[in-house]
C-alpha atoms as a PDB file:
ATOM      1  CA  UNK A   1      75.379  95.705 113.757  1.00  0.00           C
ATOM      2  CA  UNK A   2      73.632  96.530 117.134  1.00  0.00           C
ATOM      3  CA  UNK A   3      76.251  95.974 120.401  1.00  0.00           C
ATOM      4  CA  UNK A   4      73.885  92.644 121.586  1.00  0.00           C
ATOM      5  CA  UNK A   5      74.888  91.188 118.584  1.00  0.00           C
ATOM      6  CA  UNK A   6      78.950  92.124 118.622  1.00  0.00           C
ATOM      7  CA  UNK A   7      78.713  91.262 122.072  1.00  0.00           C
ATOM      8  CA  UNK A   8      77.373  87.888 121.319  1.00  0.00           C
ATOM      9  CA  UNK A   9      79.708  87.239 118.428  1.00  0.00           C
ATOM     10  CA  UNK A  10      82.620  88.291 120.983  1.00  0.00           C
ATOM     11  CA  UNK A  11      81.449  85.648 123.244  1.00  0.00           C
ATOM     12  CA  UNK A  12      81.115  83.116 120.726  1.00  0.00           C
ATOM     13  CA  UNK A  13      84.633  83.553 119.067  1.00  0.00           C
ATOM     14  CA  UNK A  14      86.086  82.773 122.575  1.00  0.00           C
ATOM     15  CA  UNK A  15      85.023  79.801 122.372  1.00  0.00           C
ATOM     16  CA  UNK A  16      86.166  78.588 118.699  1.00  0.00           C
ATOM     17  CA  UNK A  17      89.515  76.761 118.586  1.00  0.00           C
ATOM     18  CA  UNK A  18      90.135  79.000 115.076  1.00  0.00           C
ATOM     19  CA  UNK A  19      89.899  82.272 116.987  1.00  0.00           C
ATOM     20  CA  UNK A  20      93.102  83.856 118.881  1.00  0.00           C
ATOM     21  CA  UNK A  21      92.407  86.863 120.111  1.00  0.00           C
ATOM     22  CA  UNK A  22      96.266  87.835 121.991  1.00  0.00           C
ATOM     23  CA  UNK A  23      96.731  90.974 124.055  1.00  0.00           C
ATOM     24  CA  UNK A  24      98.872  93.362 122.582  1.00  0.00           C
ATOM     25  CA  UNK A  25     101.178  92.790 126.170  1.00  0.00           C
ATOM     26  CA  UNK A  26     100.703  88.817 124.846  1.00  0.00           C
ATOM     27  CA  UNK A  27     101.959  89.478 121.165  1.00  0.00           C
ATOM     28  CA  UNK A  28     104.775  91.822 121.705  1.00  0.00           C
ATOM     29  CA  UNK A  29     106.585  89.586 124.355  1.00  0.00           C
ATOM     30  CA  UNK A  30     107.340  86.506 122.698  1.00  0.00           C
ATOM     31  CA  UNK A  31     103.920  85.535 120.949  1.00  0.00           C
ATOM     32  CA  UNK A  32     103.497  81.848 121.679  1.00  0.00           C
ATOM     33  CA  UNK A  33     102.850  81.047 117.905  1.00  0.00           C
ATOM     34  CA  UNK A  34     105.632  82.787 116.391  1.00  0.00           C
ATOM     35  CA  UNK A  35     108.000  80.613 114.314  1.00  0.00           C
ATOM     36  CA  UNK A  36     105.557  77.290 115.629  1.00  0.00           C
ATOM     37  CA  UNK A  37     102.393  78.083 113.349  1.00  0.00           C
ATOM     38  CA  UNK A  38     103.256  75.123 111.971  1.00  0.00           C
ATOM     39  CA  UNK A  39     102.867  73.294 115.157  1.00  0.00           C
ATOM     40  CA  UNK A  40      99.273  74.614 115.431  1.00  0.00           C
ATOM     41  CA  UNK A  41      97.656  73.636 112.486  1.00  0.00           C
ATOM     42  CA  UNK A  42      99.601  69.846 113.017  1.00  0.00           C
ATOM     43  CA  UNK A  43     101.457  70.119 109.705  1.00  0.00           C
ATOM     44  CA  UNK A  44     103.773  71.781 107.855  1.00  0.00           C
ATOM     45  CA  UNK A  45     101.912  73.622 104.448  1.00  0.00           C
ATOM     46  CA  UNK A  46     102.455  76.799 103.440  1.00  0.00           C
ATOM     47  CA  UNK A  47     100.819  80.007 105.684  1.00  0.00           C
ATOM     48  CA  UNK A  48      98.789  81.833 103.508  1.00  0.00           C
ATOM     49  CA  UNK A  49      97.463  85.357 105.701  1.00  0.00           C
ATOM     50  CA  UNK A  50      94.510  88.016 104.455  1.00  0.00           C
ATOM     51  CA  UNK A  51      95.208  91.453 106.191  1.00  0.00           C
ATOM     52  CA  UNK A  52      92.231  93.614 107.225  1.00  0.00           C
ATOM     53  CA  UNK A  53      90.331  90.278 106.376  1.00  0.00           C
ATOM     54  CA  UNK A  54      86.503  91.631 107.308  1.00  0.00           C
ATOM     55  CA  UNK A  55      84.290  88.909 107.477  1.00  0.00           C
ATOM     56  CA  UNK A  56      86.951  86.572 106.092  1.00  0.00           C
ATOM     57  CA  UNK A  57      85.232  85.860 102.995  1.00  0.00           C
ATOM     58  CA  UNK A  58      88.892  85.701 100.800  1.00  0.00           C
ATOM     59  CA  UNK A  59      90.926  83.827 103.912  1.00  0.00           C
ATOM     60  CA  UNK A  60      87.484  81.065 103.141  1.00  0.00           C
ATOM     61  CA  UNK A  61      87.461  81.024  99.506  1.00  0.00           C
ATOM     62  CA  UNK A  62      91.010  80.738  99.305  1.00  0.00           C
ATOM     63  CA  UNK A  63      91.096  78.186 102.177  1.00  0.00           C
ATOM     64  CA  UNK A  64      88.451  75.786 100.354  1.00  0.00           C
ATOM     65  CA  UNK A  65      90.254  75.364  97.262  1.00  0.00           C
ATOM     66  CA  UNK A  66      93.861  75.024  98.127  1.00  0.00           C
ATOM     67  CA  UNK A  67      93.380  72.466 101.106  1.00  0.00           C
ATOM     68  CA  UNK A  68      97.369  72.350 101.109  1.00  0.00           C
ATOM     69  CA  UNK A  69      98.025  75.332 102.535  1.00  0.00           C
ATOM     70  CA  UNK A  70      97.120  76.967 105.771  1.00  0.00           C
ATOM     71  CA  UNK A  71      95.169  80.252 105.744  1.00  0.00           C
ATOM     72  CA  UNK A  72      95.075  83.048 108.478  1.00  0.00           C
ATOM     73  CA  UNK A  73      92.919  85.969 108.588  1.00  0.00           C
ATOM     74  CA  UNK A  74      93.845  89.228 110.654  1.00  0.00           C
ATOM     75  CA  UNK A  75      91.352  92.041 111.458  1.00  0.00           C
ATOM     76  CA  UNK A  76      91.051  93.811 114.805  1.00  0.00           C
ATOM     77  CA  UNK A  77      86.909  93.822 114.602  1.00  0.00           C
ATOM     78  CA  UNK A  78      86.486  90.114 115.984  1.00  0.00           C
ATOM     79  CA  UNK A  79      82.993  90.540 115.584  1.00  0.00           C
ATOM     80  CA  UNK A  80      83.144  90.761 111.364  1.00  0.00           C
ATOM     81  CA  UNK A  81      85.175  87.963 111.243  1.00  0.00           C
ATOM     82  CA  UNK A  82      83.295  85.692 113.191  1.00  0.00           C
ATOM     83  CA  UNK A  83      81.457  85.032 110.200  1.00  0.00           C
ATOM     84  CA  UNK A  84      84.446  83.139 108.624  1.00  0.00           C
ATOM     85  CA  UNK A  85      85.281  81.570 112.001  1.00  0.00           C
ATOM     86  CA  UNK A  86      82.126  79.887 111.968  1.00  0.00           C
ATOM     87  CA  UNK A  87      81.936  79.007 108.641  1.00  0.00           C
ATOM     88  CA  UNK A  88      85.150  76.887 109.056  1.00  0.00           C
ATOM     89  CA  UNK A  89      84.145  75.273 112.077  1.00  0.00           C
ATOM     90  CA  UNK A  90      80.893  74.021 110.587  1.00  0.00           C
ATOM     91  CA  UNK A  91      82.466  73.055 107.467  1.00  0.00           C
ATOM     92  CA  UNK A  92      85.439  71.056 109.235  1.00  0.00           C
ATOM     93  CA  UNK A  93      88.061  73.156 107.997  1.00  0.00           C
ATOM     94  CA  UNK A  94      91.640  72.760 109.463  1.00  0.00           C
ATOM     95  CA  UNK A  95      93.496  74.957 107.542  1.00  0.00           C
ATOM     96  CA  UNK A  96      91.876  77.930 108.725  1.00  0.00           C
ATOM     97  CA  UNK A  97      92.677  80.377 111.118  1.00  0.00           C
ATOM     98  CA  UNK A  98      92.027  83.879 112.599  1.00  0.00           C
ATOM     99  CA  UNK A  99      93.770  86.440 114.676  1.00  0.00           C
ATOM    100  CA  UNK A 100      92.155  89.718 116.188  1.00  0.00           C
ATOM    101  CA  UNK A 101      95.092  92.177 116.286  1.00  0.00           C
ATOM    102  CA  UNK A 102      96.582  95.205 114.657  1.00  0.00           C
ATOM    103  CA  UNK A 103      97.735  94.495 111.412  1.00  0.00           C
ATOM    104  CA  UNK A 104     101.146  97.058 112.392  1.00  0.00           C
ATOM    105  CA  UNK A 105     102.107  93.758 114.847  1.00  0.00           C
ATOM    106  CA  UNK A 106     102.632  91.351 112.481  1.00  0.00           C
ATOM    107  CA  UNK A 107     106.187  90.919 112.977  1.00  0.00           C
ATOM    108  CA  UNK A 108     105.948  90.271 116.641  1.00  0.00           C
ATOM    109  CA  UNK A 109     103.058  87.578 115.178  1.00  0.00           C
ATOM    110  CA  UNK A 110     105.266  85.355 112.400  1.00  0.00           C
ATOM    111  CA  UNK A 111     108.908  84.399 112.570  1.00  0.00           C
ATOM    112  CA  UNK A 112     111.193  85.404 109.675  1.00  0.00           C
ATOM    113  CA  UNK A 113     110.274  83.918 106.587  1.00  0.00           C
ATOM    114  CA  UNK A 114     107.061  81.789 107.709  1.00  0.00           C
ATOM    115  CA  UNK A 115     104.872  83.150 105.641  1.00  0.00           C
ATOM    116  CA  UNK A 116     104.556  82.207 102.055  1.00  0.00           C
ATOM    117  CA  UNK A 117     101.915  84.762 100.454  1.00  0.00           C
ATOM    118  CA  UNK A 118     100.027  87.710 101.683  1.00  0.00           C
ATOM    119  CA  UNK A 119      96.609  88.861 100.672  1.00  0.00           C
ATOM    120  CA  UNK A 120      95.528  92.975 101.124  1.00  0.00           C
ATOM    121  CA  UNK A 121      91.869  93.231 100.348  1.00  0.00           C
ATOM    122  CA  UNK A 122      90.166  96.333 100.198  1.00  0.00           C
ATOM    123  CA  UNK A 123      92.205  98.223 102.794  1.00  0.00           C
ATOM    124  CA  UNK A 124      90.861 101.195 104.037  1.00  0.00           C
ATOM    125  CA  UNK A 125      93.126 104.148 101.778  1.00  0.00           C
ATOM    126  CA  UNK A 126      94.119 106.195 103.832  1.00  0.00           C
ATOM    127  CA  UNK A 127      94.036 109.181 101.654  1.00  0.00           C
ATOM    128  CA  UNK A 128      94.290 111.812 103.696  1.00  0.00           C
ATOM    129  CA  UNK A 129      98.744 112.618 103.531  1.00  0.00           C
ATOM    130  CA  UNK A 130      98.485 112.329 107.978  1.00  0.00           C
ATOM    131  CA  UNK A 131      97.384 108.716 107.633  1.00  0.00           C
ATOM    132  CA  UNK A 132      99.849 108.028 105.130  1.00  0.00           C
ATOM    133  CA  UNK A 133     101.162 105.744 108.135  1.00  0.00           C
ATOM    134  CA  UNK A 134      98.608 103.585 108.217  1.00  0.00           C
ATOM    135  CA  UNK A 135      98.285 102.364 104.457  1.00  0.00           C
ATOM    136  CA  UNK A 136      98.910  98.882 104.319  1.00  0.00           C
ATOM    137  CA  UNK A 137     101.244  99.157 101.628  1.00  0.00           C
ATOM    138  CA  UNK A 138     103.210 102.160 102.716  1.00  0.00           C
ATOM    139  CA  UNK A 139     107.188 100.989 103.569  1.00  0.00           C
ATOM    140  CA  UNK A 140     106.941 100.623 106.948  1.00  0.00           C
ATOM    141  CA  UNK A 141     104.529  97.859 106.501  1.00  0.00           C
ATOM    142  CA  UNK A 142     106.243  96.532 103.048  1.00  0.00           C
ATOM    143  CA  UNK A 143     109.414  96.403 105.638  1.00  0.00           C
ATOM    144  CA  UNK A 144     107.397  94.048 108.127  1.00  0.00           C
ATOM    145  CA  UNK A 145     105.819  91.988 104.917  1.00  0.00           C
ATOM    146  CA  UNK A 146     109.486  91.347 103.602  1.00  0.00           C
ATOM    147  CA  UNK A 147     110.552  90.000 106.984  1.00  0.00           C
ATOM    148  CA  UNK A 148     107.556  87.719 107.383  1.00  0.00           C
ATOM    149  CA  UNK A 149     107.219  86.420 104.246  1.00  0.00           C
ATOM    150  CA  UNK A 150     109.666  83.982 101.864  1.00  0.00           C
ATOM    151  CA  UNK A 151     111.920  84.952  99.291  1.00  0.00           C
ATOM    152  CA  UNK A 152     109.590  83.750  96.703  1.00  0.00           C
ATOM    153  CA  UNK A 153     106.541  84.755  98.674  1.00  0.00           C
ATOM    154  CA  UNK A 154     104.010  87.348  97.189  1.00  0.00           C
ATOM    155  CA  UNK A 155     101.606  89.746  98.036  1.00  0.00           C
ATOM    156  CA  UNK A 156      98.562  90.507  96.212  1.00  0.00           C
ATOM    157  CA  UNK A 157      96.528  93.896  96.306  1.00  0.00           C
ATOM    158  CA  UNK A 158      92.874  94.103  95.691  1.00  0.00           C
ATOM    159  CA  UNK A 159      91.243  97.357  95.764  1.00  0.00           C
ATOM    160  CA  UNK A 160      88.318  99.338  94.707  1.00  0.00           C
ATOM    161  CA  UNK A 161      90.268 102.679  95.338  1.00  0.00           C
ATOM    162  CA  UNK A 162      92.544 104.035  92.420  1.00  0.00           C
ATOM    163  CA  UNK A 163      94.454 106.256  94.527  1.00  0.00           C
ATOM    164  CA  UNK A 164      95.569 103.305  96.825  1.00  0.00           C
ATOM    165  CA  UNK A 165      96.288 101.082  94.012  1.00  0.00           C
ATOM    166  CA  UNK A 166      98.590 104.041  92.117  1.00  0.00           C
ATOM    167  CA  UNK A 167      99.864 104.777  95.417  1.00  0.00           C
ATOM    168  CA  UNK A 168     101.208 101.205  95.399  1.00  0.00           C
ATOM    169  CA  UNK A 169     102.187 101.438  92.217  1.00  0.00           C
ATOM    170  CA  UNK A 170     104.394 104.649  92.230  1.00  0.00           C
ATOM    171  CA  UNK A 171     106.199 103.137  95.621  1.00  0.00           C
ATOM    172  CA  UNK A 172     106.960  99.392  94.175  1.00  0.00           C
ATOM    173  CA  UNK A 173     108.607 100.928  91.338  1.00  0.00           C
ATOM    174  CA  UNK A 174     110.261 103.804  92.651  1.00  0.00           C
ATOM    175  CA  UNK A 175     111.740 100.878  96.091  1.00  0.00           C
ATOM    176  CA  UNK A 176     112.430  98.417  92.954  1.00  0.00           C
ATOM    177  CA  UNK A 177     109.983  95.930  94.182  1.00  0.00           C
ATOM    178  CA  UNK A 178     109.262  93.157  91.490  1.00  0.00           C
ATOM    179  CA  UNK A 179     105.770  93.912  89.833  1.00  0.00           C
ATOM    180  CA  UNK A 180     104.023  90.616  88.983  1.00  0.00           C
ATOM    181  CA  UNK A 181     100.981  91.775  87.809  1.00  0.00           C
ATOM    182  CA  UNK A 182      99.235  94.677  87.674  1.00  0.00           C
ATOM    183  CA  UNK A 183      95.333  95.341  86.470  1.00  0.00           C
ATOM    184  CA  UNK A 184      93.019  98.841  86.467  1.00  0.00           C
ATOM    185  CA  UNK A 185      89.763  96.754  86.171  1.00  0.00           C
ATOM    186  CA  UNK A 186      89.966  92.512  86.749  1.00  0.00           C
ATOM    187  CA  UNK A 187      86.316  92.264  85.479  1.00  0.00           C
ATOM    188  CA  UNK A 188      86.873  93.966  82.032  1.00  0.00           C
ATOM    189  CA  UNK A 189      90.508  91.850  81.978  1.00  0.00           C
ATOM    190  CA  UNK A 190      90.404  88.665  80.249  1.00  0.00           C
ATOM    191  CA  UNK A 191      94.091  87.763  81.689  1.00  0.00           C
ATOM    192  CA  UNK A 192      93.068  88.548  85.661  1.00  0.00           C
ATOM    193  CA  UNK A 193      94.219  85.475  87.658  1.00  0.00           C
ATOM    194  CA  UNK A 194      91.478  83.011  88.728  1.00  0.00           C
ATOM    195  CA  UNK A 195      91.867  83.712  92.468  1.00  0.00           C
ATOM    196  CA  UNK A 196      90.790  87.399  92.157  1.00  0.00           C
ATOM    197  CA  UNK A 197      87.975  87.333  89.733  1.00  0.00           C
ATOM    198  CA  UNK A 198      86.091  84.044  91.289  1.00  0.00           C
ATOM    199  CA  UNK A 199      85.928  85.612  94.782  1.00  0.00           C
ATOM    200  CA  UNK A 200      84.181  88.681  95.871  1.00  0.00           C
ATOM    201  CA  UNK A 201      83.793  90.183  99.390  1.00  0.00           C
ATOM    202  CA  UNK A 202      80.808  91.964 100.842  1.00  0.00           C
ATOM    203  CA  UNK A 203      82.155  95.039 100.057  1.00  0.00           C
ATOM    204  CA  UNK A 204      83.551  94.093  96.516  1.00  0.00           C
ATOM    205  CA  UNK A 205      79.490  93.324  95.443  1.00  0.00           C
ATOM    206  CA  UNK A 206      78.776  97.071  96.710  1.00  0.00           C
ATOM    207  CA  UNK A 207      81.593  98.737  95.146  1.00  0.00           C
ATOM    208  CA  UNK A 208      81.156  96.590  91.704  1.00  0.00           C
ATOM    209  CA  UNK A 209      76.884  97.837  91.974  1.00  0.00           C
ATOM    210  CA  UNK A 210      77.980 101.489  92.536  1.00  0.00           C
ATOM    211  CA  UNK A 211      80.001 100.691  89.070  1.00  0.00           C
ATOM    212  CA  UNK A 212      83.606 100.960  90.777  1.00  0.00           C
ATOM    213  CA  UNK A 213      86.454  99.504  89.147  1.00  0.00           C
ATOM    214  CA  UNK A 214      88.276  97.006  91.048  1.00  0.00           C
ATOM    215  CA  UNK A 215      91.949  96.992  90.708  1.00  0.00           C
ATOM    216  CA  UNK A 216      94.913  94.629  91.285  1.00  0.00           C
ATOM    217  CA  UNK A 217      98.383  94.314  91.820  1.00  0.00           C
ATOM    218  CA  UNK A 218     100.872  91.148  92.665  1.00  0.00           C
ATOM    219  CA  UNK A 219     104.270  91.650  93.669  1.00  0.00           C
ATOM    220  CA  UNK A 220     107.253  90.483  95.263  1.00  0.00           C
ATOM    221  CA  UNK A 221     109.496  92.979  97.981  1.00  0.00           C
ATOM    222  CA  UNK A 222     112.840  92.931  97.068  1.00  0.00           C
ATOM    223  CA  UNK A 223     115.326  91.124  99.383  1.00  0.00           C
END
């Protein structure tokens, strides 16, 4: 994408009432939406979030057919999810949302239990051991996920990289985290859940023509 264009897109997601795009200074010292995201979508449904959400295409999918629950999409590149900002506002969605931030800042973002399911799709892996840090699904984060998110709440894992989702894997069970589901290739899986198979992101469509195998996991962190 050339810099007129992400420059453009910038501009434009300023002015969509979808978009927040906080400071860090803004989200560390008492975010205005913590524990009142409620208050700004004007009702009280379930908050649904998509980490590392791209151009949104899950947090829209997901958004359009449960109209009962409020969805929020995090990424730090405003510009790719722009895409799904605009899609909402020209399809007169209310139950959608975005944030531009660093997915590490979530805590400082929702209030203890105020979210009610997470979506992780197609993280970047992190392979290398010095970045273990910065895998979405490492403990530090699953720490920040379990204080966000409800008892009951879950987390789902899409991914088109088998070390990530065996990473996952190997830490859920050896934490004691509650496996809900677990799948080495949804397309070739006649039991995948609905919500995984019938929605495919930019990236998915590349991965699945290079003949990758995507992968899946739903669980719930212990308490």
């Amino acid at each position: 994408m050339g810099s007129k264009n992400k420059l453009k897109r910038f501009k434009e997601n300023e002015t969509f009432d979808n978009v927040i795009q906080p400071t860090r200074e803004e989200v560390v010292s008492d975010f205005q939406y913590k524990g009142k995201w409620n208050d700004f979508f004007g009702n009280d449904n379930p908050i649904v979030l998509e980490l590392g959400c791209g151009k949104g295409e899950y947090t829209i999918a997901l958004a359009e057919k449960n109209p009962e629950k409020n969805f929020i999409g995090i990424d730090i590149k405003g510009a790719r999810f722009w895409r799904g900002a605009k899609t909402a506002i020209e399809e007169n969605m209310n139950n959608v949302a975005f944030i531009r931030t660093q997915i590490e800042l979530i805590d400082f973002i929702f209030a203890e239990s105020e979210v009610s399911e997470i979506w992780i799709t197609f993280p970047d892996p992190q392979i290398k051991y010095k970045r273990t840090k910065h895998r979405l699904t490492n403990s530090e984060f699953l720490k920040k996920y379990q204080h966000i998110i409800t008892p009951e709440g879950t987390i789902n894992l899409k991914t088109d990289s088998e070390f990530m989702h065996g990473y996952t894997l190997g830490l859920l069970h050896g934490e004691g985290h509650e496996i809900l589901h677990a799948n080495h290739d949804v397309y070739k899986n006649h039991y995948s859940p609905g919500e995984v198979v019938e929605t495919q992101t930019f990236y998915e469509k590349q991965y699945l023509e290079q003949g990758k195998p995507i992968t899946y996991v739903k669980f719930r962190v212990k308490y």
